[in-house]
C-alpha atoms as a PDB file:
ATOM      1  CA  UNK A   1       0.000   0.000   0.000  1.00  0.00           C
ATOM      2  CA  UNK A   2       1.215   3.266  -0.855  1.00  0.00           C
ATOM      3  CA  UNK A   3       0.102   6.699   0.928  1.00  0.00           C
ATOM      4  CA  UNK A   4      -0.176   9.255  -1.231  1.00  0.00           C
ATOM      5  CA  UNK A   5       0.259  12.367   1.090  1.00  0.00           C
ATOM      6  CA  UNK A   6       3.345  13.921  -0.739  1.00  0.00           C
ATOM      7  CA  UNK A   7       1.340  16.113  -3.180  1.00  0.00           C
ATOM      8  CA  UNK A   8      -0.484  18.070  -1.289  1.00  0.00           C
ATOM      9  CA  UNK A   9       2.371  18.505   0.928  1.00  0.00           C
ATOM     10  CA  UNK A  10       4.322  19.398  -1.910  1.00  0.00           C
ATOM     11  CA  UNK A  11       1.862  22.141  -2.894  1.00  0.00           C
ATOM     12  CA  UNK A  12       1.929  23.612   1.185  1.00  0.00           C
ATOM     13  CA  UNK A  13       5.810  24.244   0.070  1.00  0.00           C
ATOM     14  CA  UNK A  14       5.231  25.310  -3.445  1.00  0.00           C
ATOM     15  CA  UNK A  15       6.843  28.579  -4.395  1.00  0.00           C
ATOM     16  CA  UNK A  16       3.156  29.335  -6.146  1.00  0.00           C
ATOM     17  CA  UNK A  17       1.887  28.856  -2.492  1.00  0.00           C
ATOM     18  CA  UNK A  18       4.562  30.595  -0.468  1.00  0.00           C
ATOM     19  CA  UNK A  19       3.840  33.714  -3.007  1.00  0.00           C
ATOM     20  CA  UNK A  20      -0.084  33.731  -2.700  1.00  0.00           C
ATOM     21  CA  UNK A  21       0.879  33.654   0.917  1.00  0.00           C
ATOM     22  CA  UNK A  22       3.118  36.657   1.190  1.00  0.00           C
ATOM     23  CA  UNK A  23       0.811  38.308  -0.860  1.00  0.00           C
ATOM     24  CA  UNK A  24      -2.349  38.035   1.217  1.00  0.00           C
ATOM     25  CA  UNK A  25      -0.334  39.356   4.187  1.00  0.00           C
ATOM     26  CA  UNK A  26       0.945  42.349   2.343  1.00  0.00           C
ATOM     27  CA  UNK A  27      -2.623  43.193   1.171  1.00  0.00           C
ATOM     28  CA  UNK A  28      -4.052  42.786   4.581  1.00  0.00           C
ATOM     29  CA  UNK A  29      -1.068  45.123   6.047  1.00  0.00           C
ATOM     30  CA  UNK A  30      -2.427  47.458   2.934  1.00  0.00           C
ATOM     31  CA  UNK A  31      -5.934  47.335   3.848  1.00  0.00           C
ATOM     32  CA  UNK A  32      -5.138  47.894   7.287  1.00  0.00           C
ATOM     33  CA  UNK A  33      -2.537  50.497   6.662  1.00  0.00           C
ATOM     34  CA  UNK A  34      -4.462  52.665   3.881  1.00  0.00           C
ATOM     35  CA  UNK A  35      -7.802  52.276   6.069  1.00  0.00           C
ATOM     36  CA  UNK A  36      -6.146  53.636   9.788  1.00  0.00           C
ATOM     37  CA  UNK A  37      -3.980  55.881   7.734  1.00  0.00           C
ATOM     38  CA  UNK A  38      -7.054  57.623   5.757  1.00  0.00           C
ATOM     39  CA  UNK A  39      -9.486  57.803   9.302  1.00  0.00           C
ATOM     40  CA  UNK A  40      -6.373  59.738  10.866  1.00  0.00           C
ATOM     41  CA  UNK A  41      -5.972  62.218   8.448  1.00  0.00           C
ATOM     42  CA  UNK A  42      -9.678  62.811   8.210  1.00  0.00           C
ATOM     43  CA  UNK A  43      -9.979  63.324  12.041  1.00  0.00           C
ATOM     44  CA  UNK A  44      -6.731  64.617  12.634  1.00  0.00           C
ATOM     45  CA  UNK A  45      -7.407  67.327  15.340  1.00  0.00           C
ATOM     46  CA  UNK A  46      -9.306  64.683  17.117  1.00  0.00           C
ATOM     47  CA  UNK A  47      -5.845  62.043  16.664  1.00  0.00           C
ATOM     48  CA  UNK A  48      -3.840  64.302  18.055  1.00  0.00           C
ATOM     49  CA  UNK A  49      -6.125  65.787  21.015  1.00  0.00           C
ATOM     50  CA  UNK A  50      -6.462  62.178  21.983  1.00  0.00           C
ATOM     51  CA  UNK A  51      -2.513  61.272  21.710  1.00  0.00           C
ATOM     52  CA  UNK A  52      -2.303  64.452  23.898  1.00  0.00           C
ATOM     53  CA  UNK A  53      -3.533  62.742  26.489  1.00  0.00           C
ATOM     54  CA  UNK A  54      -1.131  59.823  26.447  1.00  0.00           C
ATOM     55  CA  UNK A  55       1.737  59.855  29.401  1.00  0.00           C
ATOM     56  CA  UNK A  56       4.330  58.679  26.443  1.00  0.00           C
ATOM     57  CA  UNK A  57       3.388  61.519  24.057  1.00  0.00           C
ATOM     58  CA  UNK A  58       1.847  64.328  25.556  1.00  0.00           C
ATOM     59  CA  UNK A  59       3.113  67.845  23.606  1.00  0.00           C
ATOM     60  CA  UNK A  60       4.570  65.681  20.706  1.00  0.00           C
ATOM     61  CA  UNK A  61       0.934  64.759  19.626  1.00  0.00           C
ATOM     62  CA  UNK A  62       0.134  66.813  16.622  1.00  0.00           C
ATOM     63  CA  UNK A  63       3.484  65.591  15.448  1.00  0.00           C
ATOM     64  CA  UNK A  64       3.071  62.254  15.918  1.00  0.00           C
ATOM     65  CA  UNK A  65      -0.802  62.670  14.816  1.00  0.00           C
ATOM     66  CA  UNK A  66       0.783  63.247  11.128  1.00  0.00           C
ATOM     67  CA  UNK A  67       3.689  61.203  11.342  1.00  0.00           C
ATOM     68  CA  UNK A  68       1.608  57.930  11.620  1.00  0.00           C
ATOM     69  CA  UNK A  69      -0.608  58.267   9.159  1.00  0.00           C
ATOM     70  CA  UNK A  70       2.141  59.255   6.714  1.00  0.00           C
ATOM     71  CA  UNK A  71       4.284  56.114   7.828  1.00  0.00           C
ATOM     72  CA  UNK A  72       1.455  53.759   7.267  1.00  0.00           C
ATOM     73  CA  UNK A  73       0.479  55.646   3.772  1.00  0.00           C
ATOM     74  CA  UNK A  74       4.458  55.368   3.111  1.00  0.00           C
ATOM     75  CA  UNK A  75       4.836  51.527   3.807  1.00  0.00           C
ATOM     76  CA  UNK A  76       1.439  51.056   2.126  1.00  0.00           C
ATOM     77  CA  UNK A  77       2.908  52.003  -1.085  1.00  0.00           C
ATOM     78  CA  UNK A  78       6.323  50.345  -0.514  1.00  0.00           C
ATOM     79  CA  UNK A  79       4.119  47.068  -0.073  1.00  0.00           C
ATOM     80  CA  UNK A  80       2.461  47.437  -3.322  1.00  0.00           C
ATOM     81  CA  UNK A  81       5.931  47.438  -5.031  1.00  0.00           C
ATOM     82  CA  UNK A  82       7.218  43.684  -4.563  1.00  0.00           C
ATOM     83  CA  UNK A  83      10.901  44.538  -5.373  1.00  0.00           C
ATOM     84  CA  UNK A  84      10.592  47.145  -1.790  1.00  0.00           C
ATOM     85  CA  UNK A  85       8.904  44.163   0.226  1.00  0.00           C
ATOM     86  CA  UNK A  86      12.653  43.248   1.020  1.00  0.00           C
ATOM     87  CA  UNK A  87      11.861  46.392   3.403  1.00  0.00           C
ATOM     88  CA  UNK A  88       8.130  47.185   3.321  1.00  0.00           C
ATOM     89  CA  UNK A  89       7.194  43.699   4.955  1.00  0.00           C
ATOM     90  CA  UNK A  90       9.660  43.797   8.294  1.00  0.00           C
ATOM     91  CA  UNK A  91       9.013  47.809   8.709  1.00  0.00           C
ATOM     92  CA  UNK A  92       4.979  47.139   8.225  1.00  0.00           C
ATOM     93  CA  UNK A  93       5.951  44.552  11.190  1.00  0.00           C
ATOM     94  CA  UNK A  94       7.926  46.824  13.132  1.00  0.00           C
ATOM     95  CA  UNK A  95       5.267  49.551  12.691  1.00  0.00           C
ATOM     96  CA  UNK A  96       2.974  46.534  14.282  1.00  0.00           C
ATOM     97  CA  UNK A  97       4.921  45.306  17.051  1.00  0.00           C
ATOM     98  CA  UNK A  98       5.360  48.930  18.037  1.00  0.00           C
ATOM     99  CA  UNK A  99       1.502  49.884  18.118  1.00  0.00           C
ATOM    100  CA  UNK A 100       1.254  46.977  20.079  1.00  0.00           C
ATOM    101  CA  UNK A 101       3.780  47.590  23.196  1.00  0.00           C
ATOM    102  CA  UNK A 102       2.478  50.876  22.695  1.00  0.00           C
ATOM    103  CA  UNK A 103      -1.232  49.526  23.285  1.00  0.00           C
ATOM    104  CA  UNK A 104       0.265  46.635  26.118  1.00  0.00           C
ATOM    105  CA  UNK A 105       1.868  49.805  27.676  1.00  0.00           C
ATOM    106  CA  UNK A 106      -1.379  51.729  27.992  1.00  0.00           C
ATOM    107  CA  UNK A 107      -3.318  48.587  29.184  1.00  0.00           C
ATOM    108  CA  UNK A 108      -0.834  47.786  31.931  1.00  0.00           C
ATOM    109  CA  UNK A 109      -0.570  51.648  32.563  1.00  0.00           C
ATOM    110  CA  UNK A 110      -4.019  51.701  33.519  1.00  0.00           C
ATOM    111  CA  UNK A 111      -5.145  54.831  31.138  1.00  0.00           C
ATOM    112  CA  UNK A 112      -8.268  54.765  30.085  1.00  0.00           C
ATOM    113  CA  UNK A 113      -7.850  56.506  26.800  1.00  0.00           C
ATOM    114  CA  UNK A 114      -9.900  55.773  23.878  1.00  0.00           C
ATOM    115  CA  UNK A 115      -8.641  54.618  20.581  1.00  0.00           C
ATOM    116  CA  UNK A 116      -8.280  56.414  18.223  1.00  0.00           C
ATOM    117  CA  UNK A 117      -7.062  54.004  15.086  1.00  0.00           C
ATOM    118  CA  UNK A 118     -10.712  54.726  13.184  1.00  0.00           C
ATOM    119  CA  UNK A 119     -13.389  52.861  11.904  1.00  0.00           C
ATOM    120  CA  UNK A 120     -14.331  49.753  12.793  1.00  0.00           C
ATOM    121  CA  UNK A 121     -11.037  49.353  14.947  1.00  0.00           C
ATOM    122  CA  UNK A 122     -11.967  52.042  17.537  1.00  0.00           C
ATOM    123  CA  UNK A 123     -14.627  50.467  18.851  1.00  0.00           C
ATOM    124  CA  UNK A 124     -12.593  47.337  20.060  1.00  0.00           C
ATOM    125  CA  UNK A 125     -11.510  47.199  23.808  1.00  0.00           C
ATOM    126  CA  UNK A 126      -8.076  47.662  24.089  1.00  0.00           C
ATOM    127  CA  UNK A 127      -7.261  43.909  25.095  1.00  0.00           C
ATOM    128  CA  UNK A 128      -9.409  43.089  21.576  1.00  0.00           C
ATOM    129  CA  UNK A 129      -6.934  45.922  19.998  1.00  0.00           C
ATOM    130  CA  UNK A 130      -3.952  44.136  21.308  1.00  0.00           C
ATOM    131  CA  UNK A 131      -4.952  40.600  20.302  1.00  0.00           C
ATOM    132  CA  UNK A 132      -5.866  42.300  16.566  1.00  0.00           C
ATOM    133  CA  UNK A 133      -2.186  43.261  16.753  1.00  0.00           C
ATOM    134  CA  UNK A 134      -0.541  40.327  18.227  1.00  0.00           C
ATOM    135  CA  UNK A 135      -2.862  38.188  14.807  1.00  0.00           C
ATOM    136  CA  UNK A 136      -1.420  41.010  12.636  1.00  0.00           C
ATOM    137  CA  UNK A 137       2.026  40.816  13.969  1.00  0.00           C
ATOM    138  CA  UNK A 138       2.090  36.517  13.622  1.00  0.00           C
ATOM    139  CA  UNK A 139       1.267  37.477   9.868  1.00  0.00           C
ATOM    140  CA  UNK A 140       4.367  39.619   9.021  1.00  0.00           C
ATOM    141  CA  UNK A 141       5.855  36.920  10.878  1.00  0.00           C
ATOM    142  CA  UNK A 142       4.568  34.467   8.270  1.00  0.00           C
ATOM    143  CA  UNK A 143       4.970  36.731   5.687  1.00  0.00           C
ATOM    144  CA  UNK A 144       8.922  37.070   6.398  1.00  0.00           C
ATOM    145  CA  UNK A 145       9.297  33.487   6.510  1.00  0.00           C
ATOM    146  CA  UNK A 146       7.220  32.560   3.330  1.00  0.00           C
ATOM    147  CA  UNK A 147       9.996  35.617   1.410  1.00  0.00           C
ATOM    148  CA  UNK A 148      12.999  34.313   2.681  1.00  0.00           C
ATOM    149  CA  UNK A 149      12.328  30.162   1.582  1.00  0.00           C
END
């Protein structure tokens, strides 16, 4: 009796499969990226009043208001190009893990700030907010791993 198990397998490892892969990751980073990014901008005096009232940020918030949106809008493009994903995929990560010890901070701080990310994502708790990240950061995780075989 033989088991026949190897070609499936084989597709799991398939460079076709690894790239579909990668690809799904970067367009969820772009969703999520473009979509934060654009709610920002379009409530930006509201952004930064509410990073004003952050312990870490305080009278850097109207700077910081504009610099994340334009960071996310910035590796949103870079992810659309696949020869910059050699960068745009571990900074869209970094940018990640970041909001998230920047979230875990704020939890374990006690504040009780609201979020301010827009849409849909605002109206998760922050431990919900965390857990999105922590799912978001395991998929540039994945994604890095899928480039590099």
């Amino acid at each position: 009796m033989h088991i026949t198990f190897r070609k499936p397998l084989q597709f799991l490892s398939s460079e076709k499969f690894r790239q579909v892969i990668t690809d799904l990751i970067v367009y969820a980073f772009l969703i999520l990226f473009m979509y934060t990014a654009a709610n920002k901008l379009l409530t930006i005096k509201s952004f930064a009043s509410t990073l004003a009232k952050s312990p870490l940020i305080g009278s850097f918030s109207m700077t910081i208001a504009w610099a994340i949106p334009v960071v996310e809008i910035l590796i949103g493009i870079l992810l659309i190009l696949d020869s910059k994903r050699k960068w745009s995929l571990p900074a869209a990560l970094a940018l990640m893990i970041l909001f998230t010890v920047y979230l875990s901070y704020m939890v374990l701080s006690g504040s009780k700030l609201p979020c301010h990310c827009g849409g849909v994502i605002s109206t998760m708790t922050w431990q919900q907010h965390i857990w999105f990240n922590l799912a978001f950061v395991t998929f540039g995780f994945i994604g890095l791993q899928t480039r590099r075989k």
